[in-house]
N, C-alpha and C. Protein backbone atom coordinates (compact mmCIF):
# COMPACT_ATOMS: atom_id res chain seq x y z
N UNK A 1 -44.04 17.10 -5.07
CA UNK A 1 -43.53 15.75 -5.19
C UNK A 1 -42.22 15.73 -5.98
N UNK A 2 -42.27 16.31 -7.28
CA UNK A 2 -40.88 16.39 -8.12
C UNK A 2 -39.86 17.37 -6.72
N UNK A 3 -40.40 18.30 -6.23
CA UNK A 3 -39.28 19.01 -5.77
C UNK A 3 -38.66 18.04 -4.63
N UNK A 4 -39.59 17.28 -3.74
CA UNK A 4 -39.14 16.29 -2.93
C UNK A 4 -37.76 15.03 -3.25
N UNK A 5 -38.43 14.51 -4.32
CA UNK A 5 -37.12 13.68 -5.33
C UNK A 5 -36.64 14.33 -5.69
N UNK A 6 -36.17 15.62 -6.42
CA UNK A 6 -35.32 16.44 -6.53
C UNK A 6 -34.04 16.38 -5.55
N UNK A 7 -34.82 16.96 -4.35
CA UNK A 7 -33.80 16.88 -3.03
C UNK A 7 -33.31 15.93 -2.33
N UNK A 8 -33.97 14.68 -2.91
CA UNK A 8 -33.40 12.87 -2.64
C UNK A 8 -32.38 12.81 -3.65
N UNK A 9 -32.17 13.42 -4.96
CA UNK A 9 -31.12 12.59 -5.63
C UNK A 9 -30.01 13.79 -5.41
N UNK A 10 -30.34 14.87 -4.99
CA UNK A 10 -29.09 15.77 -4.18
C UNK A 10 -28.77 15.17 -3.32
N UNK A 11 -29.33 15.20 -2.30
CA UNK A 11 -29.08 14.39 -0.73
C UNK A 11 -27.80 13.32 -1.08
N UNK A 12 -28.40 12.46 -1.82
CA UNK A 12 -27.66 11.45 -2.34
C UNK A 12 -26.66 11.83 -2.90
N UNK A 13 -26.32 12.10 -4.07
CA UNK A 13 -24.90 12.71 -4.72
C UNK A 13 -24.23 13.40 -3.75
N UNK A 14 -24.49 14.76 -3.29
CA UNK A 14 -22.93 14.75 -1.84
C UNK A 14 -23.15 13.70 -0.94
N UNK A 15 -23.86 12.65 -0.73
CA UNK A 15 -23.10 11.53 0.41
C UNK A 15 -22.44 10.91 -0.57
N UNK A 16 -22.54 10.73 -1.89
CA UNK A 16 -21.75 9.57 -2.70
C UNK A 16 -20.73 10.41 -3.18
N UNK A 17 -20.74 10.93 -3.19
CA UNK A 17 -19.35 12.41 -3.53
C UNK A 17 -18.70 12.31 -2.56
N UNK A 18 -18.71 12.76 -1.27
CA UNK A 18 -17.85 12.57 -0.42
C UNK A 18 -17.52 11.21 -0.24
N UNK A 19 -18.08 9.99 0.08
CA UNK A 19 -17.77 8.66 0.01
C UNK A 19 -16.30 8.32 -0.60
N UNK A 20 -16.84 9.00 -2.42
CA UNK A 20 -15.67 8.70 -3.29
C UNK A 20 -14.08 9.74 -3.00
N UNK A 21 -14.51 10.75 -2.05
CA UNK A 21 -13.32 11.63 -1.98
C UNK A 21 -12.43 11.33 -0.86
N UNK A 22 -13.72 10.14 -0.23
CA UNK A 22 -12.67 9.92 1.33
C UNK A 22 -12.35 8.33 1.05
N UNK A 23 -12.27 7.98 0.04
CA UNK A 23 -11.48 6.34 -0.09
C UNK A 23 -10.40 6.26 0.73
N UNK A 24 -9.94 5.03 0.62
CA UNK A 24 -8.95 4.98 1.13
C UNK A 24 -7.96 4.41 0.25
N UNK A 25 -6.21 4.20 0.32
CA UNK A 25 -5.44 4.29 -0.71
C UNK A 25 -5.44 3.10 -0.47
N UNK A 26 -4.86 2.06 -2.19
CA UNK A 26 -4.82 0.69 -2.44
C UNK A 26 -4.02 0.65 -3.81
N UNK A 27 -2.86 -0.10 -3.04
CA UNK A 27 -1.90 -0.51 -4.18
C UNK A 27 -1.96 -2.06 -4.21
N UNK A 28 -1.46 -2.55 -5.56
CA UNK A 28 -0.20 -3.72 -5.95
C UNK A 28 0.82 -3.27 -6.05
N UNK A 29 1.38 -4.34 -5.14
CA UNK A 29 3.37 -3.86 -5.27
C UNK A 29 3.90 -5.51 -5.64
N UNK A 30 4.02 -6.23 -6.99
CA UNK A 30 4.75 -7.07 -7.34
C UNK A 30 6.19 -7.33 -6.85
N UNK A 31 6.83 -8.21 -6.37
CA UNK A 31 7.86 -8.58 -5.24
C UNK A 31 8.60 -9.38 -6.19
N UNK A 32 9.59 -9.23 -6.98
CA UNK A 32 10.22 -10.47 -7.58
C UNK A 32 11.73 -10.07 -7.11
N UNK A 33 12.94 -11.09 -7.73
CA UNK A 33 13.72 -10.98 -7.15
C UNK A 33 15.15 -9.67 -7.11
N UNK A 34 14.81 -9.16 -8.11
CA UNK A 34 15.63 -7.92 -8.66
C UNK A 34 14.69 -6.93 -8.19
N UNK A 35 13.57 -6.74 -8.31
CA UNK A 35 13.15 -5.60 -8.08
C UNK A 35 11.43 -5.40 -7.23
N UNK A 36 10.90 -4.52 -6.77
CA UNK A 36 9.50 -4.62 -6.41
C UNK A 36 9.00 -3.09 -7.61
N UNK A 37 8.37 -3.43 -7.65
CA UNK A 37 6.82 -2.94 -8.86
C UNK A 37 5.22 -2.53 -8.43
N UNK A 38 5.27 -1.16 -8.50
CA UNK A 38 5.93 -0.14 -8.84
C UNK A 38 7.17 0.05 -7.48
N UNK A 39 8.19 0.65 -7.31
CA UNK A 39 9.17 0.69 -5.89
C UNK A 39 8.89 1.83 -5.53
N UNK A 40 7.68 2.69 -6.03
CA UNK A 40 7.45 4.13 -4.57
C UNK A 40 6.15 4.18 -5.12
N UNK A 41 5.66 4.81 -3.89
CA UNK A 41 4.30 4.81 -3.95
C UNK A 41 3.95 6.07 -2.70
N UNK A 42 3.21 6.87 -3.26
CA UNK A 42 3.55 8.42 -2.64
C UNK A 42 1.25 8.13 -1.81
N UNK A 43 1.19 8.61 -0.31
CA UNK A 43 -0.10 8.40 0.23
C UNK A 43 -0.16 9.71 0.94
N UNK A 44 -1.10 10.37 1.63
CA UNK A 44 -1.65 11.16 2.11
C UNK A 44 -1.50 10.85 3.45
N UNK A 45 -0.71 11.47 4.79
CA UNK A 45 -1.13 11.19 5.94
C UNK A 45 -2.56 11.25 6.76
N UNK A 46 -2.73 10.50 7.40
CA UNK A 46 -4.51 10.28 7.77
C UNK A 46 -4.94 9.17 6.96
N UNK A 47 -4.64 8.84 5.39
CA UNK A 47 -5.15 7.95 5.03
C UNK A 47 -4.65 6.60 5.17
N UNK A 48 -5.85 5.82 5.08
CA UNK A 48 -6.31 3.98 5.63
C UNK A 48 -5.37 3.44 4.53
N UNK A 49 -4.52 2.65 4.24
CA UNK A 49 -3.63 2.45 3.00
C UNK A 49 -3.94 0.73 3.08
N UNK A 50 -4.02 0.01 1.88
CA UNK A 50 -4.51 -1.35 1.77
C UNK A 50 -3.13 -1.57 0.63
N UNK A 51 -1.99 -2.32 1.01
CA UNK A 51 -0.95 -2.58 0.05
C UNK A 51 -1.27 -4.33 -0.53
N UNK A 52 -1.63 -4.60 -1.59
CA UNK A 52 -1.25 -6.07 -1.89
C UNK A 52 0.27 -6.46 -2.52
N UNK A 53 0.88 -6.96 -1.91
CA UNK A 53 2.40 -7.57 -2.54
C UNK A 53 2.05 -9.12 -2.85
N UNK A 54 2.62 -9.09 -4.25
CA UNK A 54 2.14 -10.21 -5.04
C UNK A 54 3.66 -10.95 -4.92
N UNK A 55 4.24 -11.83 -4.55
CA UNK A 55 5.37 -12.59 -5.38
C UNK A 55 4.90 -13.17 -6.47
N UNK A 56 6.07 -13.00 -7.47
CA UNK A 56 6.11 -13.59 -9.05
C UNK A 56 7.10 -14.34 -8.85
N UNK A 57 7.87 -15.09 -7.69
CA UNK A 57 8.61 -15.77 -8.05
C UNK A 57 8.83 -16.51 -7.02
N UNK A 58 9.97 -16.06 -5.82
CA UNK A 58 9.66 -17.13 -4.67
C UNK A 58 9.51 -16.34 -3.31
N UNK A 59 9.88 -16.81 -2.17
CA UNK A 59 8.96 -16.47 -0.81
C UNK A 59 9.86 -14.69 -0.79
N UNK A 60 9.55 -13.59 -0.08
CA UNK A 60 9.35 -12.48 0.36
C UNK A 60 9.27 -12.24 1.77
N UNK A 61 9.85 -11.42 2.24
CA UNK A 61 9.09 -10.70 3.27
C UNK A 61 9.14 -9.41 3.67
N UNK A 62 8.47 -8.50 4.15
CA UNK A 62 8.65 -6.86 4.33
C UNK A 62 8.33 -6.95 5.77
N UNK A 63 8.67 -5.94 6.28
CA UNK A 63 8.55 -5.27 7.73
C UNK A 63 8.01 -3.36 7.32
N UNK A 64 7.15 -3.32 8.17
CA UNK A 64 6.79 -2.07 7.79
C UNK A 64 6.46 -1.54 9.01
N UNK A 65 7.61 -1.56 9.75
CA UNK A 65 7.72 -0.86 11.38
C UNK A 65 7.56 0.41 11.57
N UNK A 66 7.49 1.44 10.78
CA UNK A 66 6.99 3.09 11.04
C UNK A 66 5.74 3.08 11.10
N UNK A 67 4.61 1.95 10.78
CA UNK A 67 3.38 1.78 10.55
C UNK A 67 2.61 0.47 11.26
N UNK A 68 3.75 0.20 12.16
CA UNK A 68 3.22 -0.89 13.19
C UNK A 68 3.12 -2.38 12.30
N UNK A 69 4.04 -2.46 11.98
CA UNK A 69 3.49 -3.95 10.95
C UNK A 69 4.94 -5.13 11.15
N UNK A 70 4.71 -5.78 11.69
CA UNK A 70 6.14 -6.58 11.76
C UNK A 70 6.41 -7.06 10.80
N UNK A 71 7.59 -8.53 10.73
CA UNK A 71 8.02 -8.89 9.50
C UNK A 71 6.80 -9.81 9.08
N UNK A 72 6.42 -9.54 7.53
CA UNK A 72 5.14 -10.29 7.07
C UNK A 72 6.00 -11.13 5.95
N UNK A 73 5.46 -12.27 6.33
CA UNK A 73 6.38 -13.36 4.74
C UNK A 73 4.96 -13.36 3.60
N UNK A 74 5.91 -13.27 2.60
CA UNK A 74 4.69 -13.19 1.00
C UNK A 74 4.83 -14.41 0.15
N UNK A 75 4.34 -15.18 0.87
CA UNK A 75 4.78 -16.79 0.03
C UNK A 75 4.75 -16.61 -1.34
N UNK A 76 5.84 -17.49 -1.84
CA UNK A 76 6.37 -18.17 -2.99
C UNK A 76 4.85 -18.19 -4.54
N UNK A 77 4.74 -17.03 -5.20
CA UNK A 77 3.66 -16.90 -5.84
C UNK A 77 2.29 -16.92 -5.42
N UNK A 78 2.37 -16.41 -4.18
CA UNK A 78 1.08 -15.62 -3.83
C UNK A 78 1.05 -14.53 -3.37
N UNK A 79 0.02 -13.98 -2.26
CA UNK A 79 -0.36 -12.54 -1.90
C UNK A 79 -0.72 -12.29 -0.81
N UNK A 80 -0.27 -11.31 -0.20
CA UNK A 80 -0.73 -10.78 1.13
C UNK A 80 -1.35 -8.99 1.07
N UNK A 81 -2.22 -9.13 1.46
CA UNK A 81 -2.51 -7.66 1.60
C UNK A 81 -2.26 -7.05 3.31
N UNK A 82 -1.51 -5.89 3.50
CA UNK A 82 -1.05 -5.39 5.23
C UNK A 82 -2.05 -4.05 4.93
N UNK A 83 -2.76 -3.77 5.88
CA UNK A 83 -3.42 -2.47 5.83
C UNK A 83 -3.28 -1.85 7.05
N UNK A 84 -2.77 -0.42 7.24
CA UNK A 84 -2.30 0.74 7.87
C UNK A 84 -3.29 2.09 7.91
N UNK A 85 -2.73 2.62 8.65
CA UNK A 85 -3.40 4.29 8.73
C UNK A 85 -1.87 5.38 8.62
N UNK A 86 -1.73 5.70 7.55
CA UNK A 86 -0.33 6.87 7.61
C UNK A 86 -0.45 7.67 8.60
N UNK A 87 0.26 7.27 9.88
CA UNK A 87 0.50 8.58 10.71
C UNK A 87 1.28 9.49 10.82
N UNK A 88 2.40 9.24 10.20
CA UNK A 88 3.66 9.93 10.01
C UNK A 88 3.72 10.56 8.30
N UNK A 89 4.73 11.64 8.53
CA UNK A 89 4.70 12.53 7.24
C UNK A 89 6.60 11.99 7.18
N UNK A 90 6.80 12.08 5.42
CA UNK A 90 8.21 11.80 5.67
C UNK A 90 8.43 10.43 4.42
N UNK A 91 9.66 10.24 4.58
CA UNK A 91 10.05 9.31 2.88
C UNK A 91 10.54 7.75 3.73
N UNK A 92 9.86 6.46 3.66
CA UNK A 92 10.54 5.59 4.39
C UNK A 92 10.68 4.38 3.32
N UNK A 93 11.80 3.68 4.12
CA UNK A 93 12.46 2.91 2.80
C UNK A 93 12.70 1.53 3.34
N UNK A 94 11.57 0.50 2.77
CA UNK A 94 11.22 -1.02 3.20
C UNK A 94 12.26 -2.28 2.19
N UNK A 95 13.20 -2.51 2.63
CA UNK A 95 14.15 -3.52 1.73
C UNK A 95 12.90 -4.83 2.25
N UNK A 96 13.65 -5.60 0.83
CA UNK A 96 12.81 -7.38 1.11
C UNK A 96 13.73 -7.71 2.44
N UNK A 97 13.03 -8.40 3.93
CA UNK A 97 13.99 -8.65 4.57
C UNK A 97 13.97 -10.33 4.22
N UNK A 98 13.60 -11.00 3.66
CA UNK A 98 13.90 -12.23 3.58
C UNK A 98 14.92 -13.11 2.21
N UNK A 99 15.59 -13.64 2.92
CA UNK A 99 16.77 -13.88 1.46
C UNK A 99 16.02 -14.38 0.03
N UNK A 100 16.20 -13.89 -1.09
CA UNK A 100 15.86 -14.49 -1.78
C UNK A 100 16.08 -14.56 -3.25
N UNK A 101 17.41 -14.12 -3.24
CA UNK A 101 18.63 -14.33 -3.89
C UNK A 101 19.81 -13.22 -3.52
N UNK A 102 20.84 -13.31 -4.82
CA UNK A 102 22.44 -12.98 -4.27
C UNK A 102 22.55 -11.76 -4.17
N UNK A 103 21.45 -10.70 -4.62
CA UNK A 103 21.46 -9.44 -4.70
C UNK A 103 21.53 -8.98 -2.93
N UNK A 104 21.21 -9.60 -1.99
CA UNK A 104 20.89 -9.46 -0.57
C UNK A 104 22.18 -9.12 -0.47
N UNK A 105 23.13 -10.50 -0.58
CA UNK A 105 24.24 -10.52 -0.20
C UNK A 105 25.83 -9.03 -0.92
N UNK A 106 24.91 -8.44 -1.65
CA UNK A 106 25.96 -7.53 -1.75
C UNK A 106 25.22 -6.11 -1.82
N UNK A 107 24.48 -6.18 -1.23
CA UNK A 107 23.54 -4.87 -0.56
C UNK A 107 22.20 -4.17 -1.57
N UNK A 108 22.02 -5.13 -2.38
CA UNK A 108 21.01 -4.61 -3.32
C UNK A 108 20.03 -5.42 -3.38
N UNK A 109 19.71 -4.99 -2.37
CA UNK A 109 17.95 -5.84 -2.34
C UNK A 109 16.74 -4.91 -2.33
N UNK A 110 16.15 -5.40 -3.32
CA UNK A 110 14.71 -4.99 -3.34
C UNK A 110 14.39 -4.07 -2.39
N UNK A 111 13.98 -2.42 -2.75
CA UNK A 111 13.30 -1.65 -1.52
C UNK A 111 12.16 -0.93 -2.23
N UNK A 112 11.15 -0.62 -1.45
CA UNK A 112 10.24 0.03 -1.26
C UNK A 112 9.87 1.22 -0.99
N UNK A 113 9.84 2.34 -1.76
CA UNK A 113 9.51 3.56 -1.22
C UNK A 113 8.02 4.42 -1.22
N UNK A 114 8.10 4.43 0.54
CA UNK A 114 6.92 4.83 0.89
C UNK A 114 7.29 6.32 1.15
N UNK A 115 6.02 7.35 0.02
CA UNK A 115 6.11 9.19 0.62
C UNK A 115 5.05 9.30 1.22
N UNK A 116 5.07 9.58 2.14
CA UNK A 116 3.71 10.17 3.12
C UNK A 116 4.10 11.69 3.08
N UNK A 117 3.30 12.24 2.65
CA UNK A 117 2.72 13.70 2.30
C UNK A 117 1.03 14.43 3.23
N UNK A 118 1.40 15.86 3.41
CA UNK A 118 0.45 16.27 4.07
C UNK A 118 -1.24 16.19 3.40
């Protein structure tokens, strides 16, 4: 009987072991108007990626077209979460595409750097 439960709370620990080794990746990326927070964020190709972009200030929007995601607007102090599968290996670089101040207008707008690694 002990050796039976024995081999139930093994059984158990590698399915909950692996469970925890195959998560999937999940950021906050804060969106304000000078800058996004943290601005790179390095994922594993193959992995399920869950991004929340928060605005702290006013409306946003990203496009995340290497990953199938069109332009998503991040209203004016709230949140959107976009979730992906990294298929591609390689460094890609997401500017805010929606105006939302003067930094746009002289080429320094807010970007995003995504590393997809093997």
């Amino acid at each position: 009987m002990a050796r039976k439960i024995f081999m139930m709370i093994f059984a158990a620990s590698l399915l909950f072991s692996h469970i925890a080794n195959s998560q999937d990746a999940s950021f906050d990326i804060k969106a304000a108007k000078d800058r996004w927070e943290p601005s790179s964020i390095t994922i594993k190709k193959g992995e399920k990626v869950s991004i929340k972009f928060i605005s702290v200030d006013v409306d946003h929007a990203v496009e995340l077209g290497e990953f199938g995601l069109k332009k998503v607007l991040i209203p004016e102090k709230d949140s959107v979460t976009l979730e992906f599968t990294a298929t591609k290996t390689g460094t890609f670089s997401f500017p805010c595409i929606k105006y939302c101040s003067w930094r746009h207008l002289v080429g320094a707008r807010p970007r995003l750097e995504i590393k997809v690694v093997e």
